[in-house]
Protein backbone atom coordinates (compact mmCIF):
# COMPACT_ATOMS: atom_id res chain seq x y z
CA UNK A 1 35.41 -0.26 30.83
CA UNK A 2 36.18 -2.68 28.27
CA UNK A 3 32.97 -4.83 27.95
CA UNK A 4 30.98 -1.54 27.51
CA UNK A 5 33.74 -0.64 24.48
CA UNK A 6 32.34 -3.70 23.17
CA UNK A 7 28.69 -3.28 23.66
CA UNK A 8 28.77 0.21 22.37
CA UNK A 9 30.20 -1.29 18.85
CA UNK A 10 27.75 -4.20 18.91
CA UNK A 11 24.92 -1.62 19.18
CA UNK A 12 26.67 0.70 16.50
CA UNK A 13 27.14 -2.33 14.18
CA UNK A 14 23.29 -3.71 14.83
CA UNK A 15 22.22 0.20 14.16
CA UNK A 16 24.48 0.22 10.93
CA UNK A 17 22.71 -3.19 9.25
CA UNK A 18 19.28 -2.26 10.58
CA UNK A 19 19.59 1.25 8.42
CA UNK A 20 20.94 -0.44 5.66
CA UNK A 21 17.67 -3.23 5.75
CA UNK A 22 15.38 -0.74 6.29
CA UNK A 23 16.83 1.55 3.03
CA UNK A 24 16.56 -1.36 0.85
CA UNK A 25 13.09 -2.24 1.76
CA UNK A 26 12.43 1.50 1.39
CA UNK A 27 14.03 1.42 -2.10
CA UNK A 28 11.78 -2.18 -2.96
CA UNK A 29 8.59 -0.81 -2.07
CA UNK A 30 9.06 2.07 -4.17
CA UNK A 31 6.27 1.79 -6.74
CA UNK A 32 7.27 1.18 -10.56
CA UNK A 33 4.83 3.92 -12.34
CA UNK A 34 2.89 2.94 -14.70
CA UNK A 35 4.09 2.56 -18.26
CA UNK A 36 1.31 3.83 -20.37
CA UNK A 37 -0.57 7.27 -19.28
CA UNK A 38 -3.78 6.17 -17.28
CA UNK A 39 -7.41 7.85 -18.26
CA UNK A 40 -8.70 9.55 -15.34
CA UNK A 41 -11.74 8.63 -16.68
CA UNK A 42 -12.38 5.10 -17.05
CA UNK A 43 -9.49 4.13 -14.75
CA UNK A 44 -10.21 1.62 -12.00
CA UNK A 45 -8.58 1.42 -8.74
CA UNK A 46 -5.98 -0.89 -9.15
CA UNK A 47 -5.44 1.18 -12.22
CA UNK A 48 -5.14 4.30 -9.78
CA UNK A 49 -3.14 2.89 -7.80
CA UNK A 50 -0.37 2.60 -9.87
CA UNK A 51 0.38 6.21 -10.00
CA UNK A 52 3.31 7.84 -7.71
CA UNK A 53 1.56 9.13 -4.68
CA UNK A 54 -1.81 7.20 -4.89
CA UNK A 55 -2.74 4.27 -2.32
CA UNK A 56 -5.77 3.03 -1.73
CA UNK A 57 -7.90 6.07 -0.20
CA UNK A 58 -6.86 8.73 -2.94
CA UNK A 59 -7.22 6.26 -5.70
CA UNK A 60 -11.45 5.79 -4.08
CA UNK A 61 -11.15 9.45 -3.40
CA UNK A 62 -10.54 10.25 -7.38
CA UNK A 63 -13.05 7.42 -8.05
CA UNK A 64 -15.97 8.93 -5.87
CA UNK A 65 -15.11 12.63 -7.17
CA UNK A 66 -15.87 10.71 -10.80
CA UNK A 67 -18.89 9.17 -9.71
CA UNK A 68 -20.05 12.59 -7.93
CA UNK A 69 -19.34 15.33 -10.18
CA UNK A 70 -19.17 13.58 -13.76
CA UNK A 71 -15.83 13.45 -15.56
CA UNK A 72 -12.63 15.18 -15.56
CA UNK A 73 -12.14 17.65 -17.98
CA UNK A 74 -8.37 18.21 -17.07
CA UNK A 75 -5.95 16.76 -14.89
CA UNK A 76 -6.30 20.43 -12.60
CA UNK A 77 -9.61 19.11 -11.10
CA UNK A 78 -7.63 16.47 -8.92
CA UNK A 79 -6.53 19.57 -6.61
CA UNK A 80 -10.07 19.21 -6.02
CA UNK A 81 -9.35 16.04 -4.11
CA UNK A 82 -8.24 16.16 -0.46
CA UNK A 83 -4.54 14.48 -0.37
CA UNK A 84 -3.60 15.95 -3.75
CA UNK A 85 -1.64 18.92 -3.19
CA UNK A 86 0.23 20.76 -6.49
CA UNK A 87 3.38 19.09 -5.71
CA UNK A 88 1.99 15.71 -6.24
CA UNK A 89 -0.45 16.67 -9.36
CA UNK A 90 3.32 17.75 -11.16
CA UNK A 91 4.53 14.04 -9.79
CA UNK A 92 1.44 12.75 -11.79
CA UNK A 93 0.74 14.55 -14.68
CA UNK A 94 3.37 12.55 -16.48
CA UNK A 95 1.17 9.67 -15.97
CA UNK A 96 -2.25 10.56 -16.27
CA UNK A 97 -4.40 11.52 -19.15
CA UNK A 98 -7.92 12.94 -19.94
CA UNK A 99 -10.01 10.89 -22.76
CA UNK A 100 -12.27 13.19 -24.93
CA UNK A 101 -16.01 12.71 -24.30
CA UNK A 102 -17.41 9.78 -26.56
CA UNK A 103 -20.70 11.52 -28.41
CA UNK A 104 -24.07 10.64 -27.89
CA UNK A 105 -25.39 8.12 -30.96
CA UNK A 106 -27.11 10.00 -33.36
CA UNK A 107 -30.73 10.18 -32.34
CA UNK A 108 -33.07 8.18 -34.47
CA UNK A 109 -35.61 10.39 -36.16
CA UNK A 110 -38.98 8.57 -35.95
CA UNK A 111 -41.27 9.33 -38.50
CA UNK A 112 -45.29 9.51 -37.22
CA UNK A 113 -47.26 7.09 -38.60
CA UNK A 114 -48.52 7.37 -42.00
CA UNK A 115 -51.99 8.92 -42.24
CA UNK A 116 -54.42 6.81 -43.87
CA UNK A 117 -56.37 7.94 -46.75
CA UNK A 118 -59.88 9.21 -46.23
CA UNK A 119 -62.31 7.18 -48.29
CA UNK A 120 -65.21 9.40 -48.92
């Protein structure tokens, strides 16, 4: 009964170092937000990606909703986006903004041509 004493703490030891690997790798791939807010507006993906909560397919998802429907006009519309539940719009809104709408230029007024005098 002895070797199986022994076994049993080998196995409890290898369990023991295993957790403690896999918490560290846990606690290294944990993403560093980003330190400025990002505009939901101009952002890229890479860009995206750097918020808590957003990999690869929400940060396209956000992107396409963009492209689709025109820009955000708060940080409320990403509920619109399937994977973006409440809980993880209140992770982001620290990090996210919504730019203003640049304006249009002025429109140029053009002038019709002059009219030239009738000689009669």
């Amino acid at each position: 009964m002895m070797p199986f004493l022994s076994n049993a703490r080998r196995v409890a030891a290898l369990l023991g170092m295993l957790a403690l690997a896999l918490s560290c790798v846990v606690v290294i791939a944990q993403k560093k937000p980003p330190a400025k807010p990002i505009d939901l507006n101009v952002a890229n993906e890479k860009e995206l990606e750097e918020l808590p909560g957003v990999g690869h397919v929400t940060a396209q998802r956000i992107i396409d909703m963009r492209q689709k429907s025109g820009r955000f006009r708060r940080v409320e519309d990403l509920l619109a986006i399937r994977g973006i539940s409440q809980k993880k719009l209140d992770a982001l809104r620290p990090y996210v903004l919504i730019s203003p709408p640049t304006p249009a230029p002025p429109a140029q007024k053009i002038s019709p041509p002059a009219k030239k005098a009738n000689p009669q």
